[in-house]
Every structure is written in structure tokens, then in C-alpha cells.
N, C-alpha and C. Protein backbone atom coordinates (compact mmCIF):
# COMPACT_ATOMS: atom_id res chain seq x y z
N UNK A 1 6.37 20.25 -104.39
CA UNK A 1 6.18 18.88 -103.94
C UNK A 1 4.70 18.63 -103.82
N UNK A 2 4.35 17.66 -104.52
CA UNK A 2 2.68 17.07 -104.16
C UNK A 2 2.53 17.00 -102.64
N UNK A 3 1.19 16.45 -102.67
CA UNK A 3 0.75 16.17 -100.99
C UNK A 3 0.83 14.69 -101.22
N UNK A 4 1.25 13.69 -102.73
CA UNK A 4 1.17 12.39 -101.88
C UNK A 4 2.57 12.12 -101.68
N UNK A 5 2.80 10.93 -100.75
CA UNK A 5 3.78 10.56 -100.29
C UNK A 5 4.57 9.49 -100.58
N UNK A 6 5.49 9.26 -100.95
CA UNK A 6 5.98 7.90 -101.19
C UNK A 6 7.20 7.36 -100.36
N UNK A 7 7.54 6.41 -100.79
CA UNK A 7 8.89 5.54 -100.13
C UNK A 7 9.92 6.49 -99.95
N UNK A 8 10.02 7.33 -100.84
CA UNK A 8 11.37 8.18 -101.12
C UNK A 8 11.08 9.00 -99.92
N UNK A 9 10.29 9.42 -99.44
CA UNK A 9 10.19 10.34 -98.17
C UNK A 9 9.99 9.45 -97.32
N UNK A 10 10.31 8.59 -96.72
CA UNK A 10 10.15 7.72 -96.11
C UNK A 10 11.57 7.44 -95.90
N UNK A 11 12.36 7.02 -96.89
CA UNK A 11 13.96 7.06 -96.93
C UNK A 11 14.37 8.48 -96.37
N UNK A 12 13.50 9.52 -96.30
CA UNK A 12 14.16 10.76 -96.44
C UNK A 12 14.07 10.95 -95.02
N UNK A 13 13.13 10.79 -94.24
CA UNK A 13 12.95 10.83 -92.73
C UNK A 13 14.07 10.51 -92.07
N UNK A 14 14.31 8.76 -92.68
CA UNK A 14 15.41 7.89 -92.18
C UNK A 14 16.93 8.02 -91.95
N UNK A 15 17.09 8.97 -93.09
CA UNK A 15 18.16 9.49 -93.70
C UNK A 15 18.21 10.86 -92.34
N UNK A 16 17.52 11.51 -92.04
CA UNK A 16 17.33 12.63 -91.42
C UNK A 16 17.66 12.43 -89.88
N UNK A 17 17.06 11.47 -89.75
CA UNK A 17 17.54 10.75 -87.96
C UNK A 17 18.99 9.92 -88.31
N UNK A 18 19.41 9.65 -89.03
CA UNK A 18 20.98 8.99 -89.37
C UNK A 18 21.38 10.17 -89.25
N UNK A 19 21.34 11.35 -89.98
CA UNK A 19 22.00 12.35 -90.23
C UNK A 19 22.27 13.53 -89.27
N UNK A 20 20.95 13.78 -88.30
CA UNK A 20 21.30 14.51 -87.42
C UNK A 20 21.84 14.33 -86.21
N UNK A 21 22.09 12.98 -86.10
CA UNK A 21 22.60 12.30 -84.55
C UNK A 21 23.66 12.22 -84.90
N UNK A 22 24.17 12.15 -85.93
CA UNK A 22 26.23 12.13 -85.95
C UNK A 22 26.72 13.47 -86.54
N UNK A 23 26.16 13.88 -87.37
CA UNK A 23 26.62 15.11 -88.38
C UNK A 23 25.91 16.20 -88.48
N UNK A 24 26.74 17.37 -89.12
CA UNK A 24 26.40 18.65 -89.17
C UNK A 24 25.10 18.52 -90.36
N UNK A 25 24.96 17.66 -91.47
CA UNK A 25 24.05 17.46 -92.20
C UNK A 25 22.68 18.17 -91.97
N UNK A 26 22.26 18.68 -93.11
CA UNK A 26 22.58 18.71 -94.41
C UNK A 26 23.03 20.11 -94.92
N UNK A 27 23.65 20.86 -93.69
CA UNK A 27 24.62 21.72 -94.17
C UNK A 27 25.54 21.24 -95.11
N UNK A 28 25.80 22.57 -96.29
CA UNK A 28 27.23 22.42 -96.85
C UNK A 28 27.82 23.87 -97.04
N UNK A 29 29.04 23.96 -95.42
CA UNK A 29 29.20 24.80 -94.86
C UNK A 29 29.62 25.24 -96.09
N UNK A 30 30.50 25.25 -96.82
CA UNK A 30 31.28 25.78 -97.94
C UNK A 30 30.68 26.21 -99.25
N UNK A 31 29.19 25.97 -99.22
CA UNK A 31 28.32 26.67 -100.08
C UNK A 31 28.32 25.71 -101.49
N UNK A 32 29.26 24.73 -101.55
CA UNK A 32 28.41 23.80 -102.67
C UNK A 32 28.65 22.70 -102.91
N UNK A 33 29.91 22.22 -102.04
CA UNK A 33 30.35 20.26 -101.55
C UNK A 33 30.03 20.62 -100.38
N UNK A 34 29.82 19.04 -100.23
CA UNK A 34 29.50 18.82 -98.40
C UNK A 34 31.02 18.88 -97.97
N UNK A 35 30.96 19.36 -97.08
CA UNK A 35 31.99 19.24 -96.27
C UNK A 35 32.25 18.26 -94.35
N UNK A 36 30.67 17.62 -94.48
CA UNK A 36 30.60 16.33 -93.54
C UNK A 36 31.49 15.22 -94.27
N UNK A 37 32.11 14.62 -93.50
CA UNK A 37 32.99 13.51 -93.72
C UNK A 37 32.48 12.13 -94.16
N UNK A 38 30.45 12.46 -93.00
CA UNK A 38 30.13 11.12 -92.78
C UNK A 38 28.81 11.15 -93.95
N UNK A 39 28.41 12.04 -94.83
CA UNK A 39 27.29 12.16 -95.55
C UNK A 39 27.69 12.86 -96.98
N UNK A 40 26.93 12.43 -97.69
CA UNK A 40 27.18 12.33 -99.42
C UNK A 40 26.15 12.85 -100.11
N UNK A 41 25.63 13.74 -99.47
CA UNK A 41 24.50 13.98 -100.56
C UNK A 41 24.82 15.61 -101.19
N UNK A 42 25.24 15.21 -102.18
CA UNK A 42 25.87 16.03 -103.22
C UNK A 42 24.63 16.61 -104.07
N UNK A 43 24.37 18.41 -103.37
CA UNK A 43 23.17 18.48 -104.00
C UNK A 43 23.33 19.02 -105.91
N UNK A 44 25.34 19.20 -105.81
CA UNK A 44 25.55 19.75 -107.16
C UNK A 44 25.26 18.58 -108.03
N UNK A 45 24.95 17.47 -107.49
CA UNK A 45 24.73 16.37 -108.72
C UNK A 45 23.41 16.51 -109.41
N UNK A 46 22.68 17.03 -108.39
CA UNK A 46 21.00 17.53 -109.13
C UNK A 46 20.81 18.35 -110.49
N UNK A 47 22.16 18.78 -110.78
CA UNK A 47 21.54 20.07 -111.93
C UNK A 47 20.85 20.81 -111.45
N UNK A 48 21.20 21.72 -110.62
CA UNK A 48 20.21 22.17 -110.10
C UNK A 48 20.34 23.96 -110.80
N UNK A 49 19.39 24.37 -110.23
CA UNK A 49 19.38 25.81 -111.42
C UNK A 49 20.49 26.68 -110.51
N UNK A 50 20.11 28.16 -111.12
CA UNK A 50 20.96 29.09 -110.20
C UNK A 50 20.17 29.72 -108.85
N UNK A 51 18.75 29.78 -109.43
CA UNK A 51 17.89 30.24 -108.47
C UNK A 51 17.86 29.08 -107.55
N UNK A 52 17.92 27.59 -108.10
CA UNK A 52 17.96 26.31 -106.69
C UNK A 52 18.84 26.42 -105.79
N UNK A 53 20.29 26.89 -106.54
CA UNK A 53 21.32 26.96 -105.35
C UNK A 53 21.53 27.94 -105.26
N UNK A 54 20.96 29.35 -104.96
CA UNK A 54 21.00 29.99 -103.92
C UNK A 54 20.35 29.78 -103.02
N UNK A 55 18.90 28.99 -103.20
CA UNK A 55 17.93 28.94 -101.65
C UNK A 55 18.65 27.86 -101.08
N UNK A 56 19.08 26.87 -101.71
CA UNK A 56 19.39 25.53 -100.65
C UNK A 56 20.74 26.12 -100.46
N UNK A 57 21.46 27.07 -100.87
CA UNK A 57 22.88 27.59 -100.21
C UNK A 57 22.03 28.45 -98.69
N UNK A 58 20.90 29.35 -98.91
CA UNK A 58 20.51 29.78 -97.67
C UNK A 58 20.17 28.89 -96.52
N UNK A 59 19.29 27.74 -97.27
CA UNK A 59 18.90 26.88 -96.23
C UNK A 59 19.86 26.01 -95.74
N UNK A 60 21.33 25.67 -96.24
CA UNK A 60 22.36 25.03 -95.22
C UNK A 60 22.63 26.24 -94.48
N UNK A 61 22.81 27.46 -95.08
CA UNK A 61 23.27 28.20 -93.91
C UNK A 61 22.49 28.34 -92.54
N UNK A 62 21.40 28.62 -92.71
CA UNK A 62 20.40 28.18 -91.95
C UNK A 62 20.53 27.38 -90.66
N UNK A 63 20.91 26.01 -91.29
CA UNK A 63 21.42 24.80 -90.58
C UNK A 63 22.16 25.17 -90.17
N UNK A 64 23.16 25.16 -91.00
CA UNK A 64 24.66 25.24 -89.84
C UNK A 64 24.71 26.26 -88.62
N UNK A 65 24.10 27.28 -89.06
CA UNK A 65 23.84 28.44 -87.72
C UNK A 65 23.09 27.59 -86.56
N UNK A 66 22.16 27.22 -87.31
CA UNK A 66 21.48 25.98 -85.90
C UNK A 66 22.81 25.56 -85.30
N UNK A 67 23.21 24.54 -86.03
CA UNK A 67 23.68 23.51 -85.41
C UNK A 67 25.03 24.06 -84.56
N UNK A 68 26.08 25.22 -85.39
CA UNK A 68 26.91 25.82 -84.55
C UNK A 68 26.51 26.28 -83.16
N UNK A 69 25.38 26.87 -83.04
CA UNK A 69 24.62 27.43 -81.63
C UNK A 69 24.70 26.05 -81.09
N UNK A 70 23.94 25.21 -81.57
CA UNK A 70 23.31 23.89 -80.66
C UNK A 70 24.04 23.26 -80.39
N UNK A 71 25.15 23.13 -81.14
CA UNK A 71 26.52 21.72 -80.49
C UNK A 71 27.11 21.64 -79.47
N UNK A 72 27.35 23.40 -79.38
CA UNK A 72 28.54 23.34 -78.31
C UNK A 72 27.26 23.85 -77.20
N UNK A 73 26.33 23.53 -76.72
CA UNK A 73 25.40 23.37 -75.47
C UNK A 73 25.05 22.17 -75.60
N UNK A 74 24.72 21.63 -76.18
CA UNK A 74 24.68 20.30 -76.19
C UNK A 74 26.05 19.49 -75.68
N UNK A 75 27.18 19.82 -75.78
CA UNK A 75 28.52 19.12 -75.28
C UNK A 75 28.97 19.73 -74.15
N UNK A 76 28.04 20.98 -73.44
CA UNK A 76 28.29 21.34 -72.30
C UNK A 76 27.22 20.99 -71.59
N UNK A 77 26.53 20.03 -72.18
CA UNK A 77 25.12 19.46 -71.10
C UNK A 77 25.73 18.01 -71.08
N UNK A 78 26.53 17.77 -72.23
CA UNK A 78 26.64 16.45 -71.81
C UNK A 78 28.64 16.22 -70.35
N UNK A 79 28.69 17.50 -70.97
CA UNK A 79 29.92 16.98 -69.65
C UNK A 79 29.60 17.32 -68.23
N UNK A 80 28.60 18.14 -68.34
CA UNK A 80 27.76 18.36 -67.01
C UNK A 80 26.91 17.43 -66.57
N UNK A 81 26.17 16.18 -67.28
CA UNK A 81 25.94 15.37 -67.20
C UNK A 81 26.89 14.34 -66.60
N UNK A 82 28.33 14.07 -67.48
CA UNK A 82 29.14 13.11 -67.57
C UNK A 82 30.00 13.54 -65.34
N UNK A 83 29.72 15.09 -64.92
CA UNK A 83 30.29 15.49 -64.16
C UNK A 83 29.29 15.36 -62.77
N UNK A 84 27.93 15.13 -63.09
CA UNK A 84 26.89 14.72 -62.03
C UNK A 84 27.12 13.41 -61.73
N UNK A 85 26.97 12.30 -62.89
CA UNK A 85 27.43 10.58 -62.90
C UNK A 85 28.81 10.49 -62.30
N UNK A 86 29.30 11.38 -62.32
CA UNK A 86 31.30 11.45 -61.08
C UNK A 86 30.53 11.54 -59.82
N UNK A 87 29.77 12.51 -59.79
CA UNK A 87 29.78 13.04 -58.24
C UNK A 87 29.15 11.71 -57.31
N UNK A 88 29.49 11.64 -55.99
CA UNK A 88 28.61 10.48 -55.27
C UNK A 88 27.85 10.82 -54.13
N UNK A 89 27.38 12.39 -54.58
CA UNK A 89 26.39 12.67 -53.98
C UNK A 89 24.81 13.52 -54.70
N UNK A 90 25.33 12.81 -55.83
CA UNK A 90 23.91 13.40 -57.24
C UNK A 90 22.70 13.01 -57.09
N UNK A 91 21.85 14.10 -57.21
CA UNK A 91 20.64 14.10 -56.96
C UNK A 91 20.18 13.45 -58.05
N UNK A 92 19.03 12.02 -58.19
CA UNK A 92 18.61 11.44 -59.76
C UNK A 92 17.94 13.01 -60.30
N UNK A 93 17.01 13.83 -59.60
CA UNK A 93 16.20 14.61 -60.44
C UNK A 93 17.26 15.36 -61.51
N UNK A 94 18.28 16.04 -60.47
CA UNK A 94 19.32 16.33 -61.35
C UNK A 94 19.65 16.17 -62.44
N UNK A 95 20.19 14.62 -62.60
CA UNK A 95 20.98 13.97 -63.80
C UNK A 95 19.63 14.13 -64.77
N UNK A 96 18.43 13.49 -63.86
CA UNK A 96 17.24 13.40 -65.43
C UNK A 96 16.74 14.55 -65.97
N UNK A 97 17.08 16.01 -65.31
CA UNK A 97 16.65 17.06 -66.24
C UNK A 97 17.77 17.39 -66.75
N UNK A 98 19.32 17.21 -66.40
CA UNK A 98 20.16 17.43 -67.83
C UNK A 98 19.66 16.59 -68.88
N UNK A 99 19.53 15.45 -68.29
CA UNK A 99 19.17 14.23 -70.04
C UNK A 99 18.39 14.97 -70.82
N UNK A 100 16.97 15.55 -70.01
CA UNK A 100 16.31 16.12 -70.72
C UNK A 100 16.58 17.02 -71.39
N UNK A 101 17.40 17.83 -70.78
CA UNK A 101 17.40 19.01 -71.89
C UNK A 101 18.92 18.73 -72.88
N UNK A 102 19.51 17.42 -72.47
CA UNK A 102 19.88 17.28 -73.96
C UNK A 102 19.51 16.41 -75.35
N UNK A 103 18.35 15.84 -74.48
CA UNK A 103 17.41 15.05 -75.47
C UNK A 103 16.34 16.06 -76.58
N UNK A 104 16.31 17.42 -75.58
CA UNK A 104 15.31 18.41 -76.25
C UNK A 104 16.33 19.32 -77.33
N UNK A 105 17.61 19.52 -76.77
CA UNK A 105 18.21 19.90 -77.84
C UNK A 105 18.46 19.10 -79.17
N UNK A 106 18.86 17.94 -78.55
CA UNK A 106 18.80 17.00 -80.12
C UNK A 106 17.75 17.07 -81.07
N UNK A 107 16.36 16.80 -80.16
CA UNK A 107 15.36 16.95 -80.80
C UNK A 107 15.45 17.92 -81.73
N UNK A 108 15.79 18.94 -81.41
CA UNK A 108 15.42 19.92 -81.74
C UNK A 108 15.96 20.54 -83.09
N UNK A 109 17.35 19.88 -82.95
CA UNK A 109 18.51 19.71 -84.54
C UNK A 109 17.46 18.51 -85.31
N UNK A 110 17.23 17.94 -85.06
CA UNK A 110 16.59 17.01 -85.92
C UNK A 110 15.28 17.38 -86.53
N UNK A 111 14.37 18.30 -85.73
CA UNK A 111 13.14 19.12 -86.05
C UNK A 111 13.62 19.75 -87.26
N UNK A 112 15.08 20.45 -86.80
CA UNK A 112 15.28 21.55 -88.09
C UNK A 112 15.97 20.85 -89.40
N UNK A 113 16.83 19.48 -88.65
CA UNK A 113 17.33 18.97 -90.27
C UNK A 113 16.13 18.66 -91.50
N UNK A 114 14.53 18.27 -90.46
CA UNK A 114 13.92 17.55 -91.17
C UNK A 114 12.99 18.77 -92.05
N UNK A 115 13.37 20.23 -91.57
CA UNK A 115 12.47 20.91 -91.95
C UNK A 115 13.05 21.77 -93.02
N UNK A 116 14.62 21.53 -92.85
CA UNK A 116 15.34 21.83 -94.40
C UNK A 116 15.06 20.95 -95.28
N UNK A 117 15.09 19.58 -95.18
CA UNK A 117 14.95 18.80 -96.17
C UNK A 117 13.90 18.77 -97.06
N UNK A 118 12.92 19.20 -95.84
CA UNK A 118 11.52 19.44 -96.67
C UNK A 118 11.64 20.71 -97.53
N UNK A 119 12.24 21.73 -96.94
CA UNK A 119 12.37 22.78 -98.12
C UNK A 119 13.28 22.61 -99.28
N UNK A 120 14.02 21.74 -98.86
CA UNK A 120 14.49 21.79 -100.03
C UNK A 120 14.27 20.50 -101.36
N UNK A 121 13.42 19.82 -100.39
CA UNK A 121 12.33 18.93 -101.48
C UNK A 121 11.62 19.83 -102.07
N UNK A 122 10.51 20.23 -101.49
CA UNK A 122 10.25 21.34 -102.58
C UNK A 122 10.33 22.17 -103.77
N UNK A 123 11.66 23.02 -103.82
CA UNK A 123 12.39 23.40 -104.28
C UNK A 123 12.43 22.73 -105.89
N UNK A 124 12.61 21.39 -105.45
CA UNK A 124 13.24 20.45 -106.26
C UNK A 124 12.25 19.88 -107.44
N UNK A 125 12.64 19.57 -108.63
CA UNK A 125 11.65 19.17 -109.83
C UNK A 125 11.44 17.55 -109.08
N UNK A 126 10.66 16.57 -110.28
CA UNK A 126 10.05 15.45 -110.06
C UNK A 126 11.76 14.65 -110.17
N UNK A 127 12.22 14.95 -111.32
CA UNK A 127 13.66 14.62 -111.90
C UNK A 127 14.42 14.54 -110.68
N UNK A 128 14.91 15.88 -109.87
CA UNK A 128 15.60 16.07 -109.41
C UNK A 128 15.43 15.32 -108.12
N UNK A 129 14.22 15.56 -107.67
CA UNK A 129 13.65 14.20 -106.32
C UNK A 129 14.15 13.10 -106.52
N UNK A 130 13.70 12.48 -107.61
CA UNK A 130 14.11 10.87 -107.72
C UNK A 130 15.69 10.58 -107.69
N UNK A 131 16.42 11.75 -108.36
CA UNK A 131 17.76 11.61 -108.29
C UNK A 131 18.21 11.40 -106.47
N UNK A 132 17.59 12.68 -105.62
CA UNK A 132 18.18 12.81 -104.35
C UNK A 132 17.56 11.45 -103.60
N UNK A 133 16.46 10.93 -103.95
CA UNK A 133 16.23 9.72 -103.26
C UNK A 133 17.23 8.16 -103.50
N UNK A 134 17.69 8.61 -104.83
CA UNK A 134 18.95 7.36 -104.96
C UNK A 134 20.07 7.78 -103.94
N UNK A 135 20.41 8.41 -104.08
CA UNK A 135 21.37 9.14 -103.27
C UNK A 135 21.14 9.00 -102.05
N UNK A 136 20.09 9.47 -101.40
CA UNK A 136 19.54 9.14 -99.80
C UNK A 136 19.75 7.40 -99.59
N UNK A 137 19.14 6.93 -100.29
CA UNK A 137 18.93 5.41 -100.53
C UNK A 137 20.52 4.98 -100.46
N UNK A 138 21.21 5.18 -101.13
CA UNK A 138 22.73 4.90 -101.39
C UNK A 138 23.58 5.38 -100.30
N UNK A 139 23.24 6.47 -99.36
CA UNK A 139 23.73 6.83 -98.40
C UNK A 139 23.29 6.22 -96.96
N UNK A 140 21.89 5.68 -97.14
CA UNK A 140 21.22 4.72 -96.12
C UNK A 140 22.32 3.42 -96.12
N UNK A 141 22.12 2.51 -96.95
CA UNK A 141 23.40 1.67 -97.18
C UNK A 141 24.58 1.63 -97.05
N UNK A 142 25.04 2.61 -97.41
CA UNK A 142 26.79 3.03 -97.26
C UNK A 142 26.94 2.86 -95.54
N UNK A 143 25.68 3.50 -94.76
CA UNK A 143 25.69 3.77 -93.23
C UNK A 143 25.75 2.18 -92.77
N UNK A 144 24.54 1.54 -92.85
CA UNK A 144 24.73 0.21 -93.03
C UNK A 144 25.63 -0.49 -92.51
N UNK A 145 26.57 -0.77 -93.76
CA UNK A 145 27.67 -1.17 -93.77
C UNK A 145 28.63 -0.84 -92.86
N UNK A 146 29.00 0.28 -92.98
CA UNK A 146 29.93 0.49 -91.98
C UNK A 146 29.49 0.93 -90.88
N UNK A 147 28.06 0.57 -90.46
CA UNK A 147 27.86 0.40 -89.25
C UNK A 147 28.16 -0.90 -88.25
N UNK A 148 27.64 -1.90 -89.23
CA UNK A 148 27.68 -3.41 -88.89
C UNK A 148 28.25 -3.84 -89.56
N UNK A 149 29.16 -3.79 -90.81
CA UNK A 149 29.74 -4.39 -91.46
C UNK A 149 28.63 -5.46 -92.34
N UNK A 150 27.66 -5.56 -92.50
CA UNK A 150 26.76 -6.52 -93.19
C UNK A 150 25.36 -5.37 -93.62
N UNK A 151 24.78 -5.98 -94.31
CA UNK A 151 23.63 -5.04 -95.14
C UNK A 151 22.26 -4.99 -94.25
N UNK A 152 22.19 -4.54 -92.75
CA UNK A 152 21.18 -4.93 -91.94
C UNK A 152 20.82 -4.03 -90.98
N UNK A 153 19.46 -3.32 -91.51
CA UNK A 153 19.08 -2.18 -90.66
C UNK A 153 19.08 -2.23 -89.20
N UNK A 154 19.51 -1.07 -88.43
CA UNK A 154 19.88 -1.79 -86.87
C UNK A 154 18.38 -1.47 -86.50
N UNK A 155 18.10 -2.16 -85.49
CA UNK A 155 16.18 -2.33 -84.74
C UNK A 155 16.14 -0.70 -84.63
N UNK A 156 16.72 0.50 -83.92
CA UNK A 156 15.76 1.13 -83.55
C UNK A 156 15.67 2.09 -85.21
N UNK A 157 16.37 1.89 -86.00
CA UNK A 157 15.98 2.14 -87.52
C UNK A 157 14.76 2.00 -87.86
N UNK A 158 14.85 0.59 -87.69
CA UNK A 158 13.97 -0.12 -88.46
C UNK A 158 12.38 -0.21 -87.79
N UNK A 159 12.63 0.34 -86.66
CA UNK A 159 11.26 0.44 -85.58
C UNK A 159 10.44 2.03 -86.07
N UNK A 160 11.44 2.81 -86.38
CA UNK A 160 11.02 4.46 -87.24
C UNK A 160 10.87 4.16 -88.43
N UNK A 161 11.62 3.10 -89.08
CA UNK A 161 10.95 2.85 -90.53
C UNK A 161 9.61 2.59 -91.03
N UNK A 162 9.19 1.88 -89.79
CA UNK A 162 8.14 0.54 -89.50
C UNK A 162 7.07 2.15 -89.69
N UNK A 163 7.51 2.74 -88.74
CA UNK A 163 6.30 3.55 -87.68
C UNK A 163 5.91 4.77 -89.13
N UNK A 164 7.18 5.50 -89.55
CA UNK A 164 6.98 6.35 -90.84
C UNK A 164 5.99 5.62 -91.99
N UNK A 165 6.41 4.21 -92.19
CA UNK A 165 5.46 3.56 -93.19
C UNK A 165 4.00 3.20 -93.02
N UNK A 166 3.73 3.60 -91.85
CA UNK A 166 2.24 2.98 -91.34
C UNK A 166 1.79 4.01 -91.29
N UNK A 167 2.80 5.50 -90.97
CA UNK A 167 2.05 6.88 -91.42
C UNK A 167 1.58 7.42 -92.85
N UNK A 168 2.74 6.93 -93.43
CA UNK A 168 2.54 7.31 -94.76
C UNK A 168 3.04 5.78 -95.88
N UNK A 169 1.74 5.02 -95.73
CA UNK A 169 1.62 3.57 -96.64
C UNK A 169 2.63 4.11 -97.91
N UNK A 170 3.26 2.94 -98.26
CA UNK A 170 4.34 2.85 -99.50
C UNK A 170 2.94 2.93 -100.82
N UNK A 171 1.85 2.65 -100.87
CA UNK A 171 1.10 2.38 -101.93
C UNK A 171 0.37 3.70 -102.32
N UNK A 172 0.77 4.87 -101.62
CA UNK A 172 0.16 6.10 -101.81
C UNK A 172 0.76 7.23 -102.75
N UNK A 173 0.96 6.18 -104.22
CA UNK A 173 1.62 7.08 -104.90
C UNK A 173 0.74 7.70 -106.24
């Protein structure tokens, strides 16, 4: 991958915060379809070589080991959370260092979705990029939709879109 940047990584960020707040993404536990319900990025559509899919077969595994560790503490911070907001004698410091530390775990799936993606941009020819950015792009939309039912990025999207593009200008190609 070059050092300049374009739109397509920009979609790819976007795609990355969609992806790690609902889904196991961009694992594909099964080693070569996704097996997320809610994400489509089909890396067998790339052509990709034999030497490509063994590393991006390592690097979902990768992921998914993350994310298996991280889920289920993350859903025991949040019912310990959900079990402080019962009690009616909860301390606020309490409740705000569970938030925290399940805001740091999220973070923290999202650190790593974004740091597979990058490897496995890499990886990837000029060809094969432009292909996964239709695809990202096409999967941005698909979300969209059946988020709101209409074609309209929701604000705090579109506030990380804003903020990614002012990091890395669309004209820096």
C-alpha cells in the first residue's frame, strides 16, 4: 500500500466503526465465506492468490481470537452495569468506571478491526483494493438502508466521516 491516501480508506475507516460495533467482522471464522450475517465483504471475490489467503485466513483468525476473548467481558461488564442501574443504592463512580471499561474494551475491538484491515490492505494489489473499496462502499449503503430505511448517513457517521476527511483530504491521490 502507498503512503497516499484516498476516499477508499476513508470508506474503509467507516466501514470499520459500522463493523466493529455490531459484528464479529472482519473475521471469516470458517476460513473463506464470511460467516457474519450483518457484513459482505467477500474477500474470495478478490482473486486473491494462495499466498493472499493464507495471511488474511491468519489475520481473521487473529480477529476472531480477539473478539471471542473480548465479547463475552464485554457482556459481563455490561450486565454488571445493567445490575448497578437496578440497585438503589449505586455509587455514580461505580457505574462510570464500568462504562469505562466497556467503552475501553470496545475501543479496543475496533483498534484491532482497524489494524487487520490495514494488513490486509496491504497485502492487496492496486486491482484488488479498488475491488474491496466497491464492496466496502456497497456495504456502507446496504447498512444505510436498513438502518433508516432511506439512503442517509446517520450524524454520528457522518461527524467521523467529516473528521477522517479533514485528516486525510479526498484530493490526495
Amino acid at each position: 500500500m502507498s503512503s497516499r491516501v484516498s476516499s477508499s480508506m476513508v470508506a474503509s475507516i467507516a466501514l470499520i466503526g459500522l463493523l466493529s460495533v455490531v459484528t464479529p467482522s472482519p473475521a471469516m471464522a470458517d476460513g473463506g465465506t464470511q460467516d457474519c450475517t450483518h457484513c459482505n465483504i467477500d474477500y474470495e471475490k478478490l482473486n486473491l492468490t494462495d499466498s493472499q489467503k493464507t495471511q488474511i485466513q491468519k489475520y481473521d483468525t487473529e480477529w476472531f481470537q480477539e473478539y471471542q476473548k473480548t465479547q463475552p467481558e464485554i457482556q459481563d461488564l455490561q450486565q454488571q452495569f445493567k445490575d448497578l442501574l437496578a440497585s438503589p443504592k449505586v455509587e455514580a463512580t461505580e457505574v462510570m468506571r464500568v462504562q469505562q471499561q466497556i467503552d475501553q474494551k470496545r475501543s479496543g475491538l475496533k483498534t484491532k478491526a482497524t489494524q487487520i484491515l490495514i494488513k490486509k490492505r496491504r497485502l492487496l494489489s492496486s486491482n484488488q483494493n479498488k475491488l474491496l473499496d466497491n464492496m466496502i462502499k456497497e456495504e456502507i449503503s446496504k447498512r444505510r438502508l436498513r438502518a433508516t430505511g432511506e439512503n442517509v448517513v446517520p450524524v454520528r457517521w457522518q461527524k467521523m466521516l467529516n473528521n477522517v476527511t479533514k485528516i486525510f483530504p479526498q484530493g490526495q491521490e
